[in-house]
Protein backbone atom coordinates (compact mmCIF):
# COMPACT_ATOMS: atom_id res chain seq x y z
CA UNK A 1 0.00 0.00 0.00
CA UNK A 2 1.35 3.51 -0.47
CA UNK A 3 1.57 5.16 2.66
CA UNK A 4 1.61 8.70 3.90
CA UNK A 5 2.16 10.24 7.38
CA UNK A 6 0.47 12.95 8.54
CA UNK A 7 1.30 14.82 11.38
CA UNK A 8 -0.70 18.01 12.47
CA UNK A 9 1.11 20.17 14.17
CA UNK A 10 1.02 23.78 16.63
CA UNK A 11 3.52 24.70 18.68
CA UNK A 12 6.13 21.80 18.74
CA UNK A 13 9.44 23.25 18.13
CA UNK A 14 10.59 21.34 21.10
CA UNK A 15 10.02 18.18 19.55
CA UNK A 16 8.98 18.09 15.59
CA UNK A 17 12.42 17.90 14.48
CA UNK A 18 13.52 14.94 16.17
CA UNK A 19 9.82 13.46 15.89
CA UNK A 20 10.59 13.89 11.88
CA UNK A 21 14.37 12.54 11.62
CA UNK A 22 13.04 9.20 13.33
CA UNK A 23 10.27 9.02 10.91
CA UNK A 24 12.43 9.50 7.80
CA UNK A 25 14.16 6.33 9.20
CA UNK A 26 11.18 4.39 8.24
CA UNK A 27 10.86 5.41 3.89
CA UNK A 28 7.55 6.94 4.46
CA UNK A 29 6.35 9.80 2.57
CA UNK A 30 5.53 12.45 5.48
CA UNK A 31 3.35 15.46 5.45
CA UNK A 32 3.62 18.03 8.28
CA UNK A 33 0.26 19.81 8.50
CA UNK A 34 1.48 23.42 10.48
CA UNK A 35 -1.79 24.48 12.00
CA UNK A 36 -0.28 28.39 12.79
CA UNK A 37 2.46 27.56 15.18
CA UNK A 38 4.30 30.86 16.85
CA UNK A 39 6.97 29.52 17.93
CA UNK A 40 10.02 28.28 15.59
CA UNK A 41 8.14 24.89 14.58
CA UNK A 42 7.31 26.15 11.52
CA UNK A 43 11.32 27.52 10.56
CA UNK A 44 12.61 24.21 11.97
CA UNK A 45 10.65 22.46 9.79
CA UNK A 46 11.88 24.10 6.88
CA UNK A 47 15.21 23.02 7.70
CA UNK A 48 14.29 18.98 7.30
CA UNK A 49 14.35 17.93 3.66
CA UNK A 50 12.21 15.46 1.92
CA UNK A 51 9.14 16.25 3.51
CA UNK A 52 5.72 17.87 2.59
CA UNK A 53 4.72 20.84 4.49
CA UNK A 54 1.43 22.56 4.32
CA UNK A 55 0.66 25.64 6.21
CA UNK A 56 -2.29 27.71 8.11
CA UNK A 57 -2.36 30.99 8.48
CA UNK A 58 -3.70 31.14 11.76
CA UNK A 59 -4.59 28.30 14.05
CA UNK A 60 -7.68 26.81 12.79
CA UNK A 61 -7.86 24.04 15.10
CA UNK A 62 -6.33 19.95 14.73
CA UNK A 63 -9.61 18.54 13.34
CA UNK A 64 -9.24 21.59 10.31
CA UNK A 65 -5.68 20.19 9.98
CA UNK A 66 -6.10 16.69 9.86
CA UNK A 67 -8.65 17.21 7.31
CA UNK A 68 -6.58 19.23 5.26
CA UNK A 69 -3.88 16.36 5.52
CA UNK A 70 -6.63 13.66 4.68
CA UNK A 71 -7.43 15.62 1.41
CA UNK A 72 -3.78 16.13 0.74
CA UNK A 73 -3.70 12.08 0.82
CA UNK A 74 -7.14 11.78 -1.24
CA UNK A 75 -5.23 14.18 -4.06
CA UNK A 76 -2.10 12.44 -4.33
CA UNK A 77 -3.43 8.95 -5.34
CA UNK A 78 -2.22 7.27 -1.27
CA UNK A 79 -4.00 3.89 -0.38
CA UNK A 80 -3.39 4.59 3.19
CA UNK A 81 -2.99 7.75 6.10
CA UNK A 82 -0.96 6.90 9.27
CA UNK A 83 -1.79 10.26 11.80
CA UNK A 84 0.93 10.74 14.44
CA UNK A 85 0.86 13.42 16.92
CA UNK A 86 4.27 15.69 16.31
CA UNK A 87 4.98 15.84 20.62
CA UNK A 88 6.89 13.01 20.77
CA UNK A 89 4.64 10.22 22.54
CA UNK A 90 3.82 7.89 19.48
CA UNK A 91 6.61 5.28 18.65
CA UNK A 92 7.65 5.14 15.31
CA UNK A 93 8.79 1.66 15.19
CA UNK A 94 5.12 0.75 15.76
CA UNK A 95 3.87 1.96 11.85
CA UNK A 96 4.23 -0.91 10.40
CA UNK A 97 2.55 -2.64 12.65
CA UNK A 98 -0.28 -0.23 12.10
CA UNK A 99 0.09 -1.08 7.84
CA UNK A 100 -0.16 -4.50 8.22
CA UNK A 101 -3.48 -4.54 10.44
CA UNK A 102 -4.50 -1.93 7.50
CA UNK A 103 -4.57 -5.37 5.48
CA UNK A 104 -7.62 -6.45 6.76
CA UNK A 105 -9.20 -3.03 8.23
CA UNK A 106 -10.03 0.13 7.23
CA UNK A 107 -9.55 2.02 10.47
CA UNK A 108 -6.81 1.17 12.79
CA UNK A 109 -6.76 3.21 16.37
CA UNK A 110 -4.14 3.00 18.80
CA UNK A 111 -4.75 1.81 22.45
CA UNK A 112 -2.67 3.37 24.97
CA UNK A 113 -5.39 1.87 27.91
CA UNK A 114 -3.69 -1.67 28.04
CA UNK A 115 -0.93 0.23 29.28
CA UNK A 116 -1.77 3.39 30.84
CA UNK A 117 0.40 3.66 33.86
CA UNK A 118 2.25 6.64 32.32
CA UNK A 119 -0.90 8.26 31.64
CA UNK A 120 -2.35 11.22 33.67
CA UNK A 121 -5.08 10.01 35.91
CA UNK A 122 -7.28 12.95 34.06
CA UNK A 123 -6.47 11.73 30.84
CA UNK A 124 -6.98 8.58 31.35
CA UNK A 125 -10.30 9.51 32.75
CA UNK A 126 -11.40 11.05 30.23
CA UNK A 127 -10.00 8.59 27.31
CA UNK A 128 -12.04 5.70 29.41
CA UNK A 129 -15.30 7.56 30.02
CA UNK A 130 -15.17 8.76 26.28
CA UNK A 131 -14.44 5.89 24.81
CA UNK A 132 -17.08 3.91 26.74
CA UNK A 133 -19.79 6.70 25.74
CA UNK A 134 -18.71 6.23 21.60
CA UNK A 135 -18.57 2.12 22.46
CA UNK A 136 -22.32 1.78 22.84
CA UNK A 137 -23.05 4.36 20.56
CA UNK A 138 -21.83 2.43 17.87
CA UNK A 139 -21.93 -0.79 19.25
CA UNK A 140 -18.01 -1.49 18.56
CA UNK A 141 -15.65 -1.51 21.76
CA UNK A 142 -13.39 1.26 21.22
CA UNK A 143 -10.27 1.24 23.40
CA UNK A 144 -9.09 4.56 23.22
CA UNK A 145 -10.98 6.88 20.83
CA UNK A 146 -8.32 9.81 21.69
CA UNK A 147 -5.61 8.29 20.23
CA UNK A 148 -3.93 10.80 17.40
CA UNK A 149 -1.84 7.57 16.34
CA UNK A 150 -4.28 5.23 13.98
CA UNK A 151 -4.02 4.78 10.26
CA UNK A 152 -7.09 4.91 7.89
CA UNK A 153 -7.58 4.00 4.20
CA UNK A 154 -7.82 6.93 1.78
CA UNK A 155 -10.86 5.14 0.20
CA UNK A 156 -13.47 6.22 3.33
CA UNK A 157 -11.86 9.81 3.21
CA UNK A 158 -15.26 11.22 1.39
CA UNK A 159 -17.49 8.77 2.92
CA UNK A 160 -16.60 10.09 6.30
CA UNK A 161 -17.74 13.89 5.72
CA UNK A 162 -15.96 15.04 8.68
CA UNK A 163 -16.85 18.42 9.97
CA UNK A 164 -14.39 18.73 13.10
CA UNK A 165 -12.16 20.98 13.54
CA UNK A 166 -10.73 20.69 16.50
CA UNK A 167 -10.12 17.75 18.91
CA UNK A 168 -13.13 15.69 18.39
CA UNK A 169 -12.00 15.07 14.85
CA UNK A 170 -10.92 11.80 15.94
CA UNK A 171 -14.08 10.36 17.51
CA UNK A 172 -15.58 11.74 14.45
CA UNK A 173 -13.35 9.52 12.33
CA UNK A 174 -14.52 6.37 14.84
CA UNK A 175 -18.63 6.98 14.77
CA UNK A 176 -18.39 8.27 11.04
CA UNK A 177 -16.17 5.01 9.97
CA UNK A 178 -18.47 2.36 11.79
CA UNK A 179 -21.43 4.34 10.09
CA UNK A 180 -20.44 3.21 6.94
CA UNK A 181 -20.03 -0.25 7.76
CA UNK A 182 -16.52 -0.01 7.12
CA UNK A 183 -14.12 -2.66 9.40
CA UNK A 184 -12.28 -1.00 12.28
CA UNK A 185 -9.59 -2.81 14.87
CA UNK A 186 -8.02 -1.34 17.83
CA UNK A 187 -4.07 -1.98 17.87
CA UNK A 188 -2.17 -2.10 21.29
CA UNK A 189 0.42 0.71 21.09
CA UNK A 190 3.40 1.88 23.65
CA UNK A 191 2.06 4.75 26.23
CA UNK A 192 4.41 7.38 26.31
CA UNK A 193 4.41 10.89 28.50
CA UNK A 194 7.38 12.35 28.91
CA UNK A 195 5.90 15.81 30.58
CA UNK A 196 4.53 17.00 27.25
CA UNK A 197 1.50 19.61 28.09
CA UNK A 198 -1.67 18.88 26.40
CA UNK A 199 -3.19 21.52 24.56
CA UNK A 200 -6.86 20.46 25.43
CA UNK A 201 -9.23 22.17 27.30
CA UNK A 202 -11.06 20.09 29.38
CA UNK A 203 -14.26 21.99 28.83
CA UNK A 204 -14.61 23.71 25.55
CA UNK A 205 -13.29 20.46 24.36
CA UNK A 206 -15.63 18.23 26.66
CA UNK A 207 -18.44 20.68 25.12
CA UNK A 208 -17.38 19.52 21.59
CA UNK A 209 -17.17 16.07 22.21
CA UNK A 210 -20.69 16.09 23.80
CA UNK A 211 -22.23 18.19 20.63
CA UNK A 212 -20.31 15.60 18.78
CA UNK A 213 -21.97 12.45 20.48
CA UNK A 214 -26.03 14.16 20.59
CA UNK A 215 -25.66 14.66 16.84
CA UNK A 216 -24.45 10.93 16.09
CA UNK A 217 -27.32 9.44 18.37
């Protein structure tokens, strides 16, 4: 399958570079999605050849950027999207596990929950009590509905119709996905924090997510 990563990004000049080198380790076409970043992500970026780079003018939010990467994949004739976060806490070793389970799927999350000791309490919370509320929604037991790292074929791009734009984008991508009766697996990944600050806000986003959830019922 031909492969593309796609990694949103704001604000992650402490990490992106190194997140990037790693990557371009693996022979995978990458895309860096920069979603108005002030600091110097953006300018070390620009330093890193063989790389796609698409920009926003301001921050518009991850769900606008993902989508913007999805389309970017739709365009360019890709069979698959692997998302990765750009902070540092998804394992790049772990991609091709996530293109082989692609074989047989069309959505593949990551689960962090089988291994969550590393995990904030309030994120893991949250990841448990969200992922049990999408579970019976769509009657598929979602580990970890969070999860930035997953992969998705390029084929249910359109079907999906995602509207998100900022963190709900990826339980959009779940409910949307099982809606169209397309096959989705959950894939045990590595759980790593290493002090990274999240950028959600646990109610504006909570607010989203719940809009999100009444409108799929």
């Amino acid at each position: 399958m031909k492969s593309l990563i796609v990694i949103p990004t704001y604000n992650e000049e402490k990490d992106i570079d190194k997140v990037v080198i790693q990557l371009k380790e693996y022979n995978k076409d990458i895309l860096i999605v920069d979603d108005g970043s002030t600091d110097a992500t953006l300018s070390k970026l620009k330093t890193i050849k063989d790389i796609s780079l698409l920009t926003n003018g301001k921050n518009k939010g991850k769900g606008f950027a993902i989508r913007r990467g999805l389309q970017y994949a739709l365009k360019n004739n890709y069979d698959l999207v692997i998302l990765m976060d750009g902070d540092g806490q998804h394992n790049p070793a772990e991609i091709n596990n996530f293109i082989e389970k692609s074989r047989d799927y069309d959505l593949v999350i990551g689960n962090r929950m089988h291994n969550s000791f590393r995990m904030p309490f309030i994120r893991y919370f949250v990841n448990w009590l969200d992922s049990s509320i999408v579970s019976k929604i769509i009657s598929f037991d979602v580990k970890d509905v969070h999860c930035g790292y997953r992969a998705l074929k390029t084929n249910l791009i359109n079907k999906l119709d995602l509207k998100s734009e900022r963190f709900e984008i990826e339980a959009e991508i779940v409910i949307n996905t099982v809606k169209n009766k397309a096959k989705v697996a959950n894939l045990n990944i590595e759980c790593i924090y290493l002090g990274q600050n999240s950028s959600i806000n646990p109610i504006t986003d909570m607010y989203r997510f719940i809009k999100l959830v009444i409108k799929s019922i």
